[in-house]
Protein backbone atom coordinates (compact mmCIF):
# COMPACT_ATOMS: atom_id res chain seq x y z
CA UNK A 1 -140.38 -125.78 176.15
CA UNK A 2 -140.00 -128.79 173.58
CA UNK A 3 -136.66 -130.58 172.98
CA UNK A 4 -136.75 -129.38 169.80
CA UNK A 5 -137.05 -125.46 170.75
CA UNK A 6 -133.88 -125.88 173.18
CA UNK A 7 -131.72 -126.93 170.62
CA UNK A 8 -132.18 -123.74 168.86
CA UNK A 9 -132.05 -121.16 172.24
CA UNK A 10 -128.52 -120.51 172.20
CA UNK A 11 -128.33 -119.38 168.17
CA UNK A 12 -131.35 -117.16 168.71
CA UNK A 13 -129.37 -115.79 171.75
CA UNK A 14 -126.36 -115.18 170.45
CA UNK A 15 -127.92 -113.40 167.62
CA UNK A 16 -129.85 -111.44 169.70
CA UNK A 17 -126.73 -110.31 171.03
CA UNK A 18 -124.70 -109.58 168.00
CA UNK A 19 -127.42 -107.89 167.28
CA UNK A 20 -128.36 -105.29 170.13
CA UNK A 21 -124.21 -104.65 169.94
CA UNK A 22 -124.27 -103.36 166.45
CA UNK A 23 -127.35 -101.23 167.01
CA UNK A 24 -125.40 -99.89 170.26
CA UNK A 25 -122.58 -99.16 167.74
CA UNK A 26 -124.63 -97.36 165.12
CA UNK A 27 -126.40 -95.38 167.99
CA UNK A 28 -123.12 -94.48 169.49
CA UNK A 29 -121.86 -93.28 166.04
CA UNK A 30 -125.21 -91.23 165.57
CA UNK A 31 -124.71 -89.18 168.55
CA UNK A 32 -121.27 -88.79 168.71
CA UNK A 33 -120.38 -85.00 167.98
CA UNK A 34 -119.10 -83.82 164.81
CA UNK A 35 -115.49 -82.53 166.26
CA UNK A 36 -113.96 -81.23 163.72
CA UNK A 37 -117.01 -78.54 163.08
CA UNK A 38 -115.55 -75.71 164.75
CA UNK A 39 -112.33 -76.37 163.58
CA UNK A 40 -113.18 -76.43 159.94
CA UNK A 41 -114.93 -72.48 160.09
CA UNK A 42 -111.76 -71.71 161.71
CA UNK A 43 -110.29 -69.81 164.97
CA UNK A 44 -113.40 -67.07 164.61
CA UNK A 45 -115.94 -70.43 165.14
CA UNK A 46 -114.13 -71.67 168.24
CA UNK A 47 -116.00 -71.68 171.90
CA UNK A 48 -116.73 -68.52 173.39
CA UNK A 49 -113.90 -66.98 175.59
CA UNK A 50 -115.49 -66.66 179.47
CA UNK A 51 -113.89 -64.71 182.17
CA UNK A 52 -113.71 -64.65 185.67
CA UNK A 53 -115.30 -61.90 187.43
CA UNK A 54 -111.57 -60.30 188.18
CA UNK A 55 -110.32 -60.64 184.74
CA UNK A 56 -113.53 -58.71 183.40
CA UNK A 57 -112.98 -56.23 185.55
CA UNK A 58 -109.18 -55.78 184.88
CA UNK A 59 -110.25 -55.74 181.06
CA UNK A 60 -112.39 -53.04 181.61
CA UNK A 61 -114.80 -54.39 179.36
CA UNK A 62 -117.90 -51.83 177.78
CA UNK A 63 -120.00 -53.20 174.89
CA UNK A 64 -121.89 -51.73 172.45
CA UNK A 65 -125.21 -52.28 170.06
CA UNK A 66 -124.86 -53.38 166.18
CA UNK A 67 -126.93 -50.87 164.74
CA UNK A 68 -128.34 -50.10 161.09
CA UNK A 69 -127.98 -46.73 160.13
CA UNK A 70 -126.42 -43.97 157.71
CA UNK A 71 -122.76 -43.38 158.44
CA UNK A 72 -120.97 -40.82 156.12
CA UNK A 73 -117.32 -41.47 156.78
CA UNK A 74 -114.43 -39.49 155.37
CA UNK A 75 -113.38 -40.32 151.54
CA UNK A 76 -111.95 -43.86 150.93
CA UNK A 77 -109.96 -44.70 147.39
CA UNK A 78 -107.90 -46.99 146.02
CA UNK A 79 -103.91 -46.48 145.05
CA UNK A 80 -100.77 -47.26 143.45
CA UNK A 81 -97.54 -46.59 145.02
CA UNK A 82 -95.13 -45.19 142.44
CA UNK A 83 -91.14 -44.08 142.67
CA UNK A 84 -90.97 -40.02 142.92
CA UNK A 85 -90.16 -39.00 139.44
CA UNK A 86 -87.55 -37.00 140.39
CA UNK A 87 -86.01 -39.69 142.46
CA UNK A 88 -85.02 -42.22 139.99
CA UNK A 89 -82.24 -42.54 136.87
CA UNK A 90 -81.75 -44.46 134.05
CA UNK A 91 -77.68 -45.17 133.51
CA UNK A 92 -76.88 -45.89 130.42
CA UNK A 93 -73.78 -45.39 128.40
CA UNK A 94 -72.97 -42.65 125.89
CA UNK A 95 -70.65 -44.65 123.54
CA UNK A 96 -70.59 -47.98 121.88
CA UNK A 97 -68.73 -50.50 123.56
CA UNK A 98 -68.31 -53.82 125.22
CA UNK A 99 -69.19 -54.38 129.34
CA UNK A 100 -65.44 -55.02 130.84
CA UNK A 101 -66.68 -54.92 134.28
CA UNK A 102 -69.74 -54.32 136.71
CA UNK A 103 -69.83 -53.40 140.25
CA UNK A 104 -73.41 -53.16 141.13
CA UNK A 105 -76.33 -55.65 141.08
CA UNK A 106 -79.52 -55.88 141.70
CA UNK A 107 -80.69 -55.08 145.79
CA UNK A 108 -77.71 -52.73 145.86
CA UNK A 109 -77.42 -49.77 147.55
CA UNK A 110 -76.03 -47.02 145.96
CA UNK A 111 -74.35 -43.30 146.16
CA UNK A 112 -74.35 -40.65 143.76
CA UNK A 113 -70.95 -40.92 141.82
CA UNK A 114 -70.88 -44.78 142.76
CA UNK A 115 -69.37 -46.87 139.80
CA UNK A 116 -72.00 -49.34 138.13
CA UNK A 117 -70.12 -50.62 135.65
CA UNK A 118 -67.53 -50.29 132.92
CA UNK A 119 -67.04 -50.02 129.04
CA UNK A 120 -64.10 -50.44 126.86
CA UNK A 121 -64.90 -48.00 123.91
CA UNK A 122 -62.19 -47.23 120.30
CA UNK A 123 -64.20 -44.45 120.44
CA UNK A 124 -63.30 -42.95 123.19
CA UNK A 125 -59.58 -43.64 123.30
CA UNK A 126 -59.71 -41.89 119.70
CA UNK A 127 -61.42 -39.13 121.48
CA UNK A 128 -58.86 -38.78 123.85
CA UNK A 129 -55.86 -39.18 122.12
CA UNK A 130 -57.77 -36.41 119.80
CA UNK A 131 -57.97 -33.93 123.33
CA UNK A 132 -54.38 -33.97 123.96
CA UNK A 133 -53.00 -33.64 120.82
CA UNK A 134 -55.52 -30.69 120.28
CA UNK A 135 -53.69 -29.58 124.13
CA UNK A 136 -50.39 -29.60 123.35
CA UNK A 137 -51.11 -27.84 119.76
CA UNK A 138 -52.98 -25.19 121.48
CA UNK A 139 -50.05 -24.54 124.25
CA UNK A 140 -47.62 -24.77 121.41
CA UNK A 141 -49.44 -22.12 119.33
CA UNK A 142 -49.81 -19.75 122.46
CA UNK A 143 -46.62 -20.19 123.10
CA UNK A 144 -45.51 -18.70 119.52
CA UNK A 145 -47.65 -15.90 119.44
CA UNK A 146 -46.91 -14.56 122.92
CA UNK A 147 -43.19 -15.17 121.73
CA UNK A 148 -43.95 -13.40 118.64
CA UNK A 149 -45.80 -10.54 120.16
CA UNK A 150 -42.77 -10.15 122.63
CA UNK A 151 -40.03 -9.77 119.67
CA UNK A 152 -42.56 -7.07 117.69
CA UNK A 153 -42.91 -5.33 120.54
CA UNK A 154 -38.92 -4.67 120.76
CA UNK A 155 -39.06 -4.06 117.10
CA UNK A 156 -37.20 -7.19 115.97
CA UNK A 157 -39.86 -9.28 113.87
CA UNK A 158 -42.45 -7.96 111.72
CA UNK A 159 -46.25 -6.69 112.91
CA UNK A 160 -47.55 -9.36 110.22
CA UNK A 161 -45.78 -12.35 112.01
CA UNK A 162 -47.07 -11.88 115.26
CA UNK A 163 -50.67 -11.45 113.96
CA UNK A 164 -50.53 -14.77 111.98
CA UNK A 165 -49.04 -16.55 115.44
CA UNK A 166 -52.11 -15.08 116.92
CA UNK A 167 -54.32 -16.33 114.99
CA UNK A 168 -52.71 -19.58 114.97
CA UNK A 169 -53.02 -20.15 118.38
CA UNK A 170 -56.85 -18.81 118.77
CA UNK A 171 -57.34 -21.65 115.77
CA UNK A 172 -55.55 -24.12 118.13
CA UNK A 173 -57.58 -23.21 121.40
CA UNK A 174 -60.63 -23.69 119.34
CA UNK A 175 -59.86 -27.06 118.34
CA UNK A 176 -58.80 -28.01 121.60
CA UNK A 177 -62.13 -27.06 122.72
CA UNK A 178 -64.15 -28.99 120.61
CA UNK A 179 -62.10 -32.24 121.21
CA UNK A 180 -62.67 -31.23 125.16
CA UNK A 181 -66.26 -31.35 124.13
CA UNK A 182 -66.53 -34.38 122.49
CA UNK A 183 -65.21 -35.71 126.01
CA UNK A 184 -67.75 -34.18 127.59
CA UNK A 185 -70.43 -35.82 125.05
CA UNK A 186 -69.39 -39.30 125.61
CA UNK A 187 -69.65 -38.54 129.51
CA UNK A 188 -65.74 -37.35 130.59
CA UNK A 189 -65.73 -34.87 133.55
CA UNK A 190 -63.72 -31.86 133.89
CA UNK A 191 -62.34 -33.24 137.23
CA UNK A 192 -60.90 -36.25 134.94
CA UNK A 193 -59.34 -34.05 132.48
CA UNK A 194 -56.41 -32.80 134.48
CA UNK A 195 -55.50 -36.50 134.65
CA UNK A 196 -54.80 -36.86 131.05
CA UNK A 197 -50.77 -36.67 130.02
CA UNK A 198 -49.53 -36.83 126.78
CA UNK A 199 -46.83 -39.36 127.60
CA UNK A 200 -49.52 -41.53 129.41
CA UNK A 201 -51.22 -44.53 128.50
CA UNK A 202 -54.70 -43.20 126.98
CA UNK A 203 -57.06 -46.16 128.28
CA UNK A 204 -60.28 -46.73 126.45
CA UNK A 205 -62.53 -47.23 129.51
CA UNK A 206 -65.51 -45.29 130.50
CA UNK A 207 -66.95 -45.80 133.92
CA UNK A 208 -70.72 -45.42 134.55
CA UNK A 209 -72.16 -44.08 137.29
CA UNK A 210 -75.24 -43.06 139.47
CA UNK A 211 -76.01 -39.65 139.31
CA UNK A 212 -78.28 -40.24 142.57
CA UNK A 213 -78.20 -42.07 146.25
CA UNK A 214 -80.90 -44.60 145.41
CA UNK A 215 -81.24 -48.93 144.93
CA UNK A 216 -80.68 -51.04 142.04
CA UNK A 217 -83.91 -52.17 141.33
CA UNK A 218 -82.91 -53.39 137.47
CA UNK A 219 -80.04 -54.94 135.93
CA UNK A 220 -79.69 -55.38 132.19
CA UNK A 221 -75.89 -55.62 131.78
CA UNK A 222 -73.77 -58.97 131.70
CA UNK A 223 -70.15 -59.19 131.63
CA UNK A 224 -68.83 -58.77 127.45
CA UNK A 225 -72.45 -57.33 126.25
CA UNK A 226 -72.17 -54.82 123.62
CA UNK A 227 -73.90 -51.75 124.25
CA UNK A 228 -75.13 -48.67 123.03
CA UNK A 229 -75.96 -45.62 123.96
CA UNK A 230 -79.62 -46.00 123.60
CA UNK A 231 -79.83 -48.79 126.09
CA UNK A 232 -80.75 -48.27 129.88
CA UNK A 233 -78.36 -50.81 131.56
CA UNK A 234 -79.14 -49.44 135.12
CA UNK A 235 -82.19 -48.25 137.16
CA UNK A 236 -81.36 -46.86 140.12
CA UNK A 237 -84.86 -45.56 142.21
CA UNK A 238 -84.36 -43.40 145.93
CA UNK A 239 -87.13 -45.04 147.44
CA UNK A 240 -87.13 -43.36 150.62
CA UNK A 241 -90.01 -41.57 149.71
CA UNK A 242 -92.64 -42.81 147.47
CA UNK A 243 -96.01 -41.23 145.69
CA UNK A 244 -99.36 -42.90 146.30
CA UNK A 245 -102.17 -42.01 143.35
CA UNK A 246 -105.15 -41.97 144.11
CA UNK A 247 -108.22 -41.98 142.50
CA UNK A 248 -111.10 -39.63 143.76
CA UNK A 249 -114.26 -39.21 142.03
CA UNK A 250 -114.90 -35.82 140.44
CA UNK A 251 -117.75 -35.24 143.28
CA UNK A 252 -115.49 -35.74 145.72
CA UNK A 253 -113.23 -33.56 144.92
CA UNK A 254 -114.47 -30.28 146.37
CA UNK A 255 -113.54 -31.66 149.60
CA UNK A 256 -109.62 -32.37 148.72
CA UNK A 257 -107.24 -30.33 148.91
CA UNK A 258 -103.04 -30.06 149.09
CA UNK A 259 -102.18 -30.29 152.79
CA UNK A 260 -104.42 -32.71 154.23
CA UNK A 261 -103.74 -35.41 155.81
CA UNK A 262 -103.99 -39.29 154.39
CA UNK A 263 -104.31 -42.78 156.62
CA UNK A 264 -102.71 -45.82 154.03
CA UNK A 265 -103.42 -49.17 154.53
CA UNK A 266 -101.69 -52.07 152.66
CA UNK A 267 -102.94 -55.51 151.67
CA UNK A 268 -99.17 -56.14 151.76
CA UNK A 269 -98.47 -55.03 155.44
CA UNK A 270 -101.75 -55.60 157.60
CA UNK A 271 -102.00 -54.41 160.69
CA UNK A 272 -99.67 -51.62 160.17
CA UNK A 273 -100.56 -47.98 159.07
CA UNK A 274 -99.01 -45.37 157.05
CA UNK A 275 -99.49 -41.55 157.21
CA UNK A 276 -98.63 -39.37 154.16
CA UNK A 277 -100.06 -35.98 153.10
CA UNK A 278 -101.78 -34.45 150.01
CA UNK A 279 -99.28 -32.80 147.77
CA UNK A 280 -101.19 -32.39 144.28
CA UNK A 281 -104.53 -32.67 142.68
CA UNK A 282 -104.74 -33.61 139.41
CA UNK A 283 -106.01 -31.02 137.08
CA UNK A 284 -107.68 -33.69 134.22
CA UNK A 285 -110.81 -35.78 134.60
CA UNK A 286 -110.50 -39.57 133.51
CA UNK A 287 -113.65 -39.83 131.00
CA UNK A 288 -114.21 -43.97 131.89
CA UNK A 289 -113.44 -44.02 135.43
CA UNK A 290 -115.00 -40.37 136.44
CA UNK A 291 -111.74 -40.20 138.88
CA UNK A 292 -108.95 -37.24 139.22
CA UNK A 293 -105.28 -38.26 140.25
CA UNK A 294 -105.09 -37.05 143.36
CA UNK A 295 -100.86 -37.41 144.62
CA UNK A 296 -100.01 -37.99 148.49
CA UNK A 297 -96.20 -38.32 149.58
CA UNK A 298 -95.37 -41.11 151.74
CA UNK A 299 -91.96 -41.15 153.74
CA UNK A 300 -90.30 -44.89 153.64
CA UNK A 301 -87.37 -45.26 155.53
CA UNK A 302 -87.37 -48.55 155.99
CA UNK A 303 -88.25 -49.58 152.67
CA UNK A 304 -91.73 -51.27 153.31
CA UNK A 305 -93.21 -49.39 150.67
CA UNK A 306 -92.99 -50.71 147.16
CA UNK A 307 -93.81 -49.22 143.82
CA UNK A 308 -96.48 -51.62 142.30
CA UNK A 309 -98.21 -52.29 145.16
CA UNK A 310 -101.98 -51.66 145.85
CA UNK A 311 -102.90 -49.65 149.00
CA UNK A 312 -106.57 -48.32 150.63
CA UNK A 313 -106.30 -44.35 151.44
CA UNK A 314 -108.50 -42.46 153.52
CA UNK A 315 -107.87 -39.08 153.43
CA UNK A 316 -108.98 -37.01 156.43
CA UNK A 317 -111.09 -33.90 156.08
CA UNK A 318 -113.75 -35.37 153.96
CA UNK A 319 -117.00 -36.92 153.81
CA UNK A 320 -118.76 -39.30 151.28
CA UNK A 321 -122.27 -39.62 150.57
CA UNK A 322 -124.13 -41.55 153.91
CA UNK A 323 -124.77 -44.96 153.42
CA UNK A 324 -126.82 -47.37 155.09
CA UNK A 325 -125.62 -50.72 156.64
CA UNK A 326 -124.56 -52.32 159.66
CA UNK A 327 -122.23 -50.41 161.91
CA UNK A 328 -120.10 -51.14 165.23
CA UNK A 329 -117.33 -48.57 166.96
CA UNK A 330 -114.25 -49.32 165.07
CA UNK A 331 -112.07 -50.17 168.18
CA UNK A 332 -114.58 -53.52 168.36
CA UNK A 333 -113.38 -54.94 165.22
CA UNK A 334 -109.76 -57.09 165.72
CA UNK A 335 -107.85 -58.99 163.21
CA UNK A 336 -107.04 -62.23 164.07
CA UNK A 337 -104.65 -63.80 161.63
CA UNK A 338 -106.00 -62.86 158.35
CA UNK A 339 -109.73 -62.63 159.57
CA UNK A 340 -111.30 -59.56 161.29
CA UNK A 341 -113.49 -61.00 164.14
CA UNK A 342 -115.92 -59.09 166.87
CA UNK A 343 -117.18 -60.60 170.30
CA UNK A 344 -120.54 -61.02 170.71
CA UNK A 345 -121.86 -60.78 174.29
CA UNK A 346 -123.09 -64.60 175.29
CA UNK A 347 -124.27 -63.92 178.95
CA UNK A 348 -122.45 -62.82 182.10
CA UNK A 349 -118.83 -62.59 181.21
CA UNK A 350 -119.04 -64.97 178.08
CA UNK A 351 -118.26 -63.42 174.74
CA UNK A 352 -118.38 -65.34 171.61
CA UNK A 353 -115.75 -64.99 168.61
CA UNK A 354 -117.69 -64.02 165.32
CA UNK A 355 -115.90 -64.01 162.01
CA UNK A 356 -116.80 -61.17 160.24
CA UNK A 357 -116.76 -59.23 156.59
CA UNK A 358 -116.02 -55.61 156.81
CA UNK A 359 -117.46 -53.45 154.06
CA UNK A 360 -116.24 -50.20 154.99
CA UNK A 361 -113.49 -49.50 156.97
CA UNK A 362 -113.61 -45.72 159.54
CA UNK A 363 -111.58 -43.71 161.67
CA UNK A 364 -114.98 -43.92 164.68
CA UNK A 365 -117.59 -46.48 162.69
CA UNK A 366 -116.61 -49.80 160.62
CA UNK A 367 -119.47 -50.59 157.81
CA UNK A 368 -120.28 -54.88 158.48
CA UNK A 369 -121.23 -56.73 155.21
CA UNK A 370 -122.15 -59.83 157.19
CA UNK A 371 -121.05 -61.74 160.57
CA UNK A 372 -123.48 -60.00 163.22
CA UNK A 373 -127.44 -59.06 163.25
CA UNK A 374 -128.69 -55.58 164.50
CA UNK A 375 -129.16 -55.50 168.02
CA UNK A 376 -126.55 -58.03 168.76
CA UNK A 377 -123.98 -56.79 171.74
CA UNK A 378 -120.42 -56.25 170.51
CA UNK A 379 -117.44 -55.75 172.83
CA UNK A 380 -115.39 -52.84 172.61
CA UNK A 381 -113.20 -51.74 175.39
CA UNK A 382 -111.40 -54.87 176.16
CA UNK A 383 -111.49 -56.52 172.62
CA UNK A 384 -107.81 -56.70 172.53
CA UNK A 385 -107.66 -58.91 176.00
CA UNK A 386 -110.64 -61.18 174.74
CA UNK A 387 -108.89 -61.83 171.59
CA UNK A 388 -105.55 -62.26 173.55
CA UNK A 389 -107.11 -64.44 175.65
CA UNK A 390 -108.45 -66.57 172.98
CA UNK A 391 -105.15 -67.16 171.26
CA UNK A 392 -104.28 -68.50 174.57
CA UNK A 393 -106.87 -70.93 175.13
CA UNK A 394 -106.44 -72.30 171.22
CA UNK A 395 -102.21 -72.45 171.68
CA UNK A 396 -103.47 -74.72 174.70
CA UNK A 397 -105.91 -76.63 173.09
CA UNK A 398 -103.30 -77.52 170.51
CA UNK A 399 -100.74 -78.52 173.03
């Protein structure tokens, strides 16, 4: 080696160097593994769940086959939930007035005879002040013609006097009544009449209330509005049972009938399950849809059921056409959060999470859009451990 190759050794060197470092940098950034993968198709992606020999056992684990075949499962349809007719009142008032008072707002719980709200009306302080001086002219005129009747009959007044006392006083019941009925009209009981005195102070105040046990579910009165009787200032709905309607296509219905039982499902409340029954089917055909209103009852007691919302009935009984596709037992599909996930057998004891699209719920077969192949192994006794078991293993992978 020349002088004047030495000089230039320990650049080449430390080049060489910098450089086999950076290529051991790329290389280690190659192969390192994309860790956020799993995470980003979500808890259904994650590793598959493996069990000891003991814990399968105690899970009592049994698998079955994906398989492609016809499956005619019982009628499925699509709903509204509506109030009951019957259960639900509009309050209103009967006379023009101004709002002096309200006792009931929206998310209130109600009973029949329950004071909403109250309205100072002329009107019906004229009506009133009409009733009892209509009262005391009809017991004045009574009063004279039983008098009168008393003195012909002992021959001291005249025949013709005690006929035009009668008369006087059937005149004066008459009017009586129709001011009582003009009470009535602008919504006064006959339990408040009694109340009325003629030396009392004749208030101008009509109370409204609910004529059933129910919720406010609408409020359009404010304190000082002026009001009329064509205006619905309360509505009041008894929501402890509701109406689903359904729509059944006219081929289907054959098979339906009052009586049967219906399985609900909510987009609103998953994982839960509702039971009503069939109570009327529909007597008209819609000429777009090719559907019949078909009405199932639905207890709510605790209120979970609201009128707008959408809902999935099955109604039991009934079968559809058959129709091909992938199929598993029911009891192997789980919901896990808001996905529905199987576990697909990965060798001895090892079951792998696999997100999945149901296309057809059933009460003994579940309809797969995608997510498994036929063939594949699907667990089905002991679903519910795996998937507890998973949520474990992810709560302590986040920890």
């Amino acid at each position: 080696m020349t002088r004047e190759t030495s000089k230039y050794l320990p650049v080449v060197l430390a080049c060489a160097v910098a450089l086999g470092g950076c290529r051991s940098r790329e290389a280690a950034k190659v192969e390192e593994p994309p860790k956020a993968a799993a995470a980003e198709e979500g808890p259904a992606a994650a590793h598959a769940v493996v069990l000891t020999p003991e814990q399968a056992k105690s899970a009592g684990i049994a698998t079955a086959v994906v398989q492609e075949r016809a499956e005619a499962v019982p009628i499925e349809a699509t709903a509204t939930i509506e109030p009951v007719a019957d259960r639900q009142a509009r309050v209103g008032t009967r006379i023009p007035g101004r709002i002096t008072a309200l006792r009931s707002g929206v998310g209130d719980p109600v009973r029949a005879g329950q004071v909403l709200a109250e309205v100072d009306s002329p009107d019906l302080g004229r009506a009133r002040a009409d009733f009892l001086a209509a009262l005391a002219g009809a017991n004045l005129a009574r009063d004279t013609a039983d008098r009168e009747k008393l003195l012909f009959e002992r021959k001291i007044s005249a025949e013709r006097e005690w006929r035009e006392a009668e008369a006087q006083a059937i005149k004066a019941r008459a009017d009586k009544e129709a001011a009582e009925a003009r009470l009535h009209a602008l919504g006064v009981t006959d339990a408040e009449l009694p109340g009325m005195r003629v030396d009392g102070h004749l208030g101008s105040t009509m109370a409204l209330r609910t004529p059933i046990d129910g919720l406010v579910v609408e409020r359009a009165a404010t304190l000082g509005q002026m009001v009329e009787p064509q205006d619905t200032l309360f509505l009041v709905m008894d929501l402890r049972r509701v109406w689903l309607q359904v729509n059944v296509y006219e081929q289907d219905l054959p098979q339906v009938r009052a009586g049967q039982k219906a399985a609900v499902r909510l987009k609103a409340a998953p994982g839960q399950d509702f039971s009503g029954l069939v109570e009327n089917v529909g007597a008209l055909v819609d000429p777009k849809s090719r559907t019949v209103k078909v009405r199932v009852v639905l207890d709510n007691p605790r209120g979970v059921l609201k009128p707008g919302m959408f809902a999935t009935v099955t109604i039991e009984g009934t079968a559809g056409e058959p129709r091909r596709g992938l199929y598993v037992p029911s009891e192997a599909v789980q919901r896990l959060g808001e996905e529905r996930v199987v576990f697909v057998a990965r060798g001895e004891n090892a079951f792998e999470p696999r997100r999945v699209k149901v296309a057809r719920d059933g009460t003994e077969w579940t309809e797969l859009a995608r997510g498994v192949v036929a063939g594949e192994t699907v667990v089905t006794k002991g679903a519910f451990a795996l998937k507890s078991e998973l949520k474990r293993d992810q709560l302590g992978g986040e920890e």
